[in-house]
Structure formats: structure tokens, C-alpha cells
Protein backbone atom coordinates (compact mmCIF):
# COMPACT_ATOMS: atom_id res chain seq x y z
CA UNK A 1 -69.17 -132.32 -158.64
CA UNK A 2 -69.13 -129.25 -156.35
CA UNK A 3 -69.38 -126.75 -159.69
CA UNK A 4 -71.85 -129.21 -161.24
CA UNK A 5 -74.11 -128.70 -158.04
CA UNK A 6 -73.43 -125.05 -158.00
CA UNK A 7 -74.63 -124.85 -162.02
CA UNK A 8 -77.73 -126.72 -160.63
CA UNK A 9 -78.36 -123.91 -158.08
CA UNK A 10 -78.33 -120.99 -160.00
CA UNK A 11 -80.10 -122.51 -163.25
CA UNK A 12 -82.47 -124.64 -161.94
CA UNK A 13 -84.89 -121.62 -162.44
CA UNK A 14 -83.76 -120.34 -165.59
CA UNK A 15 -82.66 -123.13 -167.76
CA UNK A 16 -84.10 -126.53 -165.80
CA UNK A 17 -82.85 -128.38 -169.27
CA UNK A 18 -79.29 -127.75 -168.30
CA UNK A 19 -79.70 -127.98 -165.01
CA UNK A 20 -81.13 -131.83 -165.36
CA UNK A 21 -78.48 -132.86 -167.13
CA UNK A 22 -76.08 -131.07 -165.10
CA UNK A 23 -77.67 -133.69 -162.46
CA UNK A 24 -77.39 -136.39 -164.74
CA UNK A 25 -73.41 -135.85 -164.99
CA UNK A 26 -73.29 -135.91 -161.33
CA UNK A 27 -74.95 -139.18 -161.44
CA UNK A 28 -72.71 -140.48 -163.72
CA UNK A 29 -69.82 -139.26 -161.95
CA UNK A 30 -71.28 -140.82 -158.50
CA UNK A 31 -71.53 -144.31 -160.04
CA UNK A 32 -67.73 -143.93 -161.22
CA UNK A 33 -66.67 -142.79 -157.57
CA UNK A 34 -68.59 -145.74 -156.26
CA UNK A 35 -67.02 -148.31 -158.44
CA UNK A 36 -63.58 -147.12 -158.45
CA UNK A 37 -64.13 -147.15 -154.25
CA UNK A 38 -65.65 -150.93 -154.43
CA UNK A 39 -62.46 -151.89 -157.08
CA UNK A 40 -60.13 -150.39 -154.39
CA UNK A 41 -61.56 -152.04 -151.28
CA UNK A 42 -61.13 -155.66 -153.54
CA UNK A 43 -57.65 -154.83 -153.98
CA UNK A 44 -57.41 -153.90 -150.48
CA UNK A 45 -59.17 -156.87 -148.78
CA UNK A 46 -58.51 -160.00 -150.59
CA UNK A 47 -61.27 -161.76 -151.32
CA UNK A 48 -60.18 -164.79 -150.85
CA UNK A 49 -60.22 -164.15 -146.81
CA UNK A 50 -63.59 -163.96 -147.23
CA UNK A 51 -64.32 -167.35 -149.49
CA UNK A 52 -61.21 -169.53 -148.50
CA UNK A 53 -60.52 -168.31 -144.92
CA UNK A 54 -57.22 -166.86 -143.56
CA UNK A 55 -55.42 -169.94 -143.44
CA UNK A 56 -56.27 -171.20 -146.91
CA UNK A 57 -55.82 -167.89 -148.17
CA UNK A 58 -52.26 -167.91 -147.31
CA UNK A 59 -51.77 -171.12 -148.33
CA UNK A 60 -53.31 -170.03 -151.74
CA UNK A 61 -51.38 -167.21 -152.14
CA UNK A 62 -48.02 -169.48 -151.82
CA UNK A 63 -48.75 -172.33 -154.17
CA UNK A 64 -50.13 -169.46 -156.24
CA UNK A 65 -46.85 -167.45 -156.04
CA UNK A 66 -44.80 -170.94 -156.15
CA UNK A 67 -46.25 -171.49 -159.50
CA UNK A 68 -46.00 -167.78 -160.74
CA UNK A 69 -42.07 -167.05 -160.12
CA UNK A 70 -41.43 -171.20 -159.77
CA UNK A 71 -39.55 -170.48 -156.65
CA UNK A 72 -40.57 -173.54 -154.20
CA UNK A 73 -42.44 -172.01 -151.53
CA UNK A 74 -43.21 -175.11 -147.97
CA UNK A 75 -46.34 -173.38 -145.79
CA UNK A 76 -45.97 -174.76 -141.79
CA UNK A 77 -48.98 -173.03 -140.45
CA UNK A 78 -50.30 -174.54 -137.05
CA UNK A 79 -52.77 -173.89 -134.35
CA UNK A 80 -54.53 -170.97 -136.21
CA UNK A 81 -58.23 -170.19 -135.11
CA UNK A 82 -61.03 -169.36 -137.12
CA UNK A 83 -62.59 -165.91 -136.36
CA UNK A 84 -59.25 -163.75 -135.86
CA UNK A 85 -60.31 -160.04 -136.90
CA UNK A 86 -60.81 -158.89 -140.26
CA UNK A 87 -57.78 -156.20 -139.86
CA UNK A 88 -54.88 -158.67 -138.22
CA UNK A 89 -55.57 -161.64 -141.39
CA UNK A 90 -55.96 -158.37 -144.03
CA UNK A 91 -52.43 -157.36 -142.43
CA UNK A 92 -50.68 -160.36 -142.37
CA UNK A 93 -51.54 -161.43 -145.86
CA UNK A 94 -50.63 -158.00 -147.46
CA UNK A 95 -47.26 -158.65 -145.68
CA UNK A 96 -46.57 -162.09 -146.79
CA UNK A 97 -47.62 -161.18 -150.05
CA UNK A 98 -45.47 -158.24 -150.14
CA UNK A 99 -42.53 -160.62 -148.85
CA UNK A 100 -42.77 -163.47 -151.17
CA UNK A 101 -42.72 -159.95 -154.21
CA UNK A 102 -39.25 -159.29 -152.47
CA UNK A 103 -38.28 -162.32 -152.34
CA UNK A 104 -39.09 -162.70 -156.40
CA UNK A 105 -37.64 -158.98 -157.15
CA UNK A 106 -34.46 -159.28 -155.31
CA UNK A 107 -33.15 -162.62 -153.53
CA UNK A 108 -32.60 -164.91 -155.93
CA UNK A 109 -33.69 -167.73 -153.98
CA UNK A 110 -34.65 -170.95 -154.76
CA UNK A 111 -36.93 -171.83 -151.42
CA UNK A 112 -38.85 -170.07 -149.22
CA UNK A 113 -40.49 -171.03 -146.33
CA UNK A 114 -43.62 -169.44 -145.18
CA UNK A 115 -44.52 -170.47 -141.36
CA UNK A 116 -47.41 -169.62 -138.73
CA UNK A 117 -48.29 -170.44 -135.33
CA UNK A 118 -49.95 -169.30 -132.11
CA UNK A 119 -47.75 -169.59 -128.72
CA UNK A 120 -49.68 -168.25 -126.26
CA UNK A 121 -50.95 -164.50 -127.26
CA UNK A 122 -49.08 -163.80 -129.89
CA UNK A 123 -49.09 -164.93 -133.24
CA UNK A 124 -46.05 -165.38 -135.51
CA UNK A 125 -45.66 -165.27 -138.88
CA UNK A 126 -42.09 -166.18 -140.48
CA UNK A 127 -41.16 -166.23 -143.96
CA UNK A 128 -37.71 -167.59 -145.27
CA UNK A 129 -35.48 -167.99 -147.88
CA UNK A 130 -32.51 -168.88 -148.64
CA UNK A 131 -31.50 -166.51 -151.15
CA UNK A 132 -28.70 -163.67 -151.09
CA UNK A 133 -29.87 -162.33 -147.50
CA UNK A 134 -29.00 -158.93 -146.39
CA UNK A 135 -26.33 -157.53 -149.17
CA UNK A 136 -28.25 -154.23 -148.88
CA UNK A 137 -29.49 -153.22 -145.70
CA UNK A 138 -30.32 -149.81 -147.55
CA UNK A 139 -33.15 -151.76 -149.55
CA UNK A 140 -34.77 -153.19 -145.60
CA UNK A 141 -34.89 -149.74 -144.44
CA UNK A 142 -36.38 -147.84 -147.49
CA UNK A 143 -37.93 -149.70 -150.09
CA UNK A 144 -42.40 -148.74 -149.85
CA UNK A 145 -43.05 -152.36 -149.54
CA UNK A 146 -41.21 -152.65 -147.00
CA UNK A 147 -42.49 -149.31 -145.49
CA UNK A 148 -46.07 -150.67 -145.75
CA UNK A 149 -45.21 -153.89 -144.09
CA UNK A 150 -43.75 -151.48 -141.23
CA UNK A 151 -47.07 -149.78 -140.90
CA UNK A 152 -49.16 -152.72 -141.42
CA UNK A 153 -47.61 -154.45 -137.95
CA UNK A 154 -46.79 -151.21 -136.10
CA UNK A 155 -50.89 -150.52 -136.51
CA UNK A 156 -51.56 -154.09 -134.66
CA UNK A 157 -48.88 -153.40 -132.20
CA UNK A 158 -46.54 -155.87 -133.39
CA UNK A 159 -43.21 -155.99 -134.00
CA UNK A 160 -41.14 -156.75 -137.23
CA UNK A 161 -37.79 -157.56 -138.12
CA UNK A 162 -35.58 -158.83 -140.52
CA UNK A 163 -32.58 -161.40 -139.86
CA UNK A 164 -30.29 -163.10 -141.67
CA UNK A 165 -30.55 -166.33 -142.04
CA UNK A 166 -27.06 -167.77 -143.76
CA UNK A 167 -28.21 -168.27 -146.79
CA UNK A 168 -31.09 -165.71 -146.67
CA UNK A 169 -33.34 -163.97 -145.30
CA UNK A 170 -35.89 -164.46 -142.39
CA UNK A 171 -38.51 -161.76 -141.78
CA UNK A 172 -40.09 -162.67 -138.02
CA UNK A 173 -43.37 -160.84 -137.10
CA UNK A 174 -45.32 -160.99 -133.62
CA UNK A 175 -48.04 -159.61 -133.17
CA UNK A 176 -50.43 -159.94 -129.97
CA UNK A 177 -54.01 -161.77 -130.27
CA UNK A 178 -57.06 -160.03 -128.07
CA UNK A 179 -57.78 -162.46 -125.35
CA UNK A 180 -60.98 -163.71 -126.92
CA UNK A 181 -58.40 -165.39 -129.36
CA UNK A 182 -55.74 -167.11 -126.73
């Protein structure tokens, strides 16, 4: 764009032809930008937070998964507000989604149980299974997804961890709720 622009500059006076469509391929080139941008902000919010609501969505996302890898996936979500910020349900649904892909990948499990409540201020999302657990402790620490899930809680101050749960794995997430939502 920036040599397009600097084409324009020096030939707008001496060839104006090539300088308008010079324009016209930054135009062009805009309305890509602009669409790849809207495409990535879909895949980055789900839009279902926006139609279904946070809880739905979740719940959505595991019969939708349950169906997909037809690994039985239970959803014990309680006590969950409507109007909890846009960032904290983006967050937590990127990291159960990227969870329940784990699970899939690696666990060989045949359950998985996907839980969230309120206690007070803090929220807590859990998610199950009772697959192989923690035979690599190499794959908790380094694998991206799990990376991003670290990043994803650490940016709402909240804590993450992984424990084994005999069969399985448990991943156990608190997070604190602004006052507005206690």
C-alpha cells in the first residue's frame, strides 16, 4: 500500500491514468484487509456468545463436540449471570474449547465432564475426563494450546492448573468476577 501511495504522489501530475488505478488497487487491497480483519475477529469471538449467550454457548460447544469426536461430554453449569464481560466468556470458551481438542487429540477418554459455578467472587470452570491423565507432564507445560489457555486466564487474573484425577485429567480454573457480578 505504502509504494502504491507513493506511485500516487509522484504521478498524480504526470500520468493521473496510472495514478487512478494505482488508487483503485489500494482500494481493492483495503477491502481485502478489512475482510480478512472481520473473518479473524469471528474466529476470535464466537458468535454464538453473541446469539446463544455464554451459558448456552458452552453448552453448545459440548453437545457439539460430544457429537463430533462421540466422546460423552455431562455440562453442570450453575448460578451463572447474564451480563459477565465480553473478555472473561470469550476466555473461558476458547479454553474449554481448547480442552475438550486435548482431550480428543490425546486422552483417550470416554467421558468428560465440563462444570461451572459461581461461589462467591470467583468463578470456576472445571473440565474432566477420565482418560489416560498425566503420562506426559512435558505435553501440560509446552504444548501452544495449552500456552494460550495460560495466557487467556493469567490476562483475567486467574489461576489454572491441571490435576490428576485417577483416571484422568481435571483442569480447575478460578478466576475473580468484578463486584458488579457477585
Amino acid at each position: 500500500l505504502r509504494i502504491e501511495a507513493a506511485y500516487i504522489a509522484k504521478a498524480i501530475h504526470t500520468h493521473p491514468d496510472a495514478a487512478l488505478a494505482s488508487a483503485h488497487r489500494i482500494d481493492q487491497s483495503s477491502l481485502r484487509m478489512h475482510s480478512l480483519a472481520r473473518d479473524m475477529l469471528k474466529r476470535l469471538r464466537p458468535p454464538n456468545l453473541d446469539s446463544l449467550g455464554f451459558e448456552a454457548s458452552l453448552i453448545d460447544l459440548c453437545q457439539s463436540w460430544q457429537q463430533h469426536c462421540r466422546i460423552q461430554c455431562h455440562t453442570l453449569i450453575h448460578d451463572v449471570p447474564d451480563g459477565l464481560p465480553d473478555h472473561l466468556c470469550t476466555s473461558l470458551y476458547r479454553v474449554t474449547q481448547e480442552a475438550l481438542t486435548n482431550i480428543a487429540k490425546h486422552a483417550q477418554a470416554t467421558q468428560v465432564w465440563v462444570g461451572l459455578h459461581i461461589t462467591q467472587d470467583v468463578l470456576t470452570l472445571s473440565i474432566t475426563d477420565n482418560g489416560q491423565g498425566l503420562l506426559h507432564t512435558s505435553t501440560v507445560k509446552h504444548g501452544l494450546g495449552l500456552i494460550g489457555m495460560r495466557e487467556r486466564i493469567a490476562s483475567l487474573h486467574g489461576r489454572l492448573h491441571f490435576e490428576d484425577a485417577q483416571p484422568g485429567l481435571r483442569i480447575h480454573v478460578q478466576v475473580p468476577l468484578p463486584e458488579v457480578h457477585t
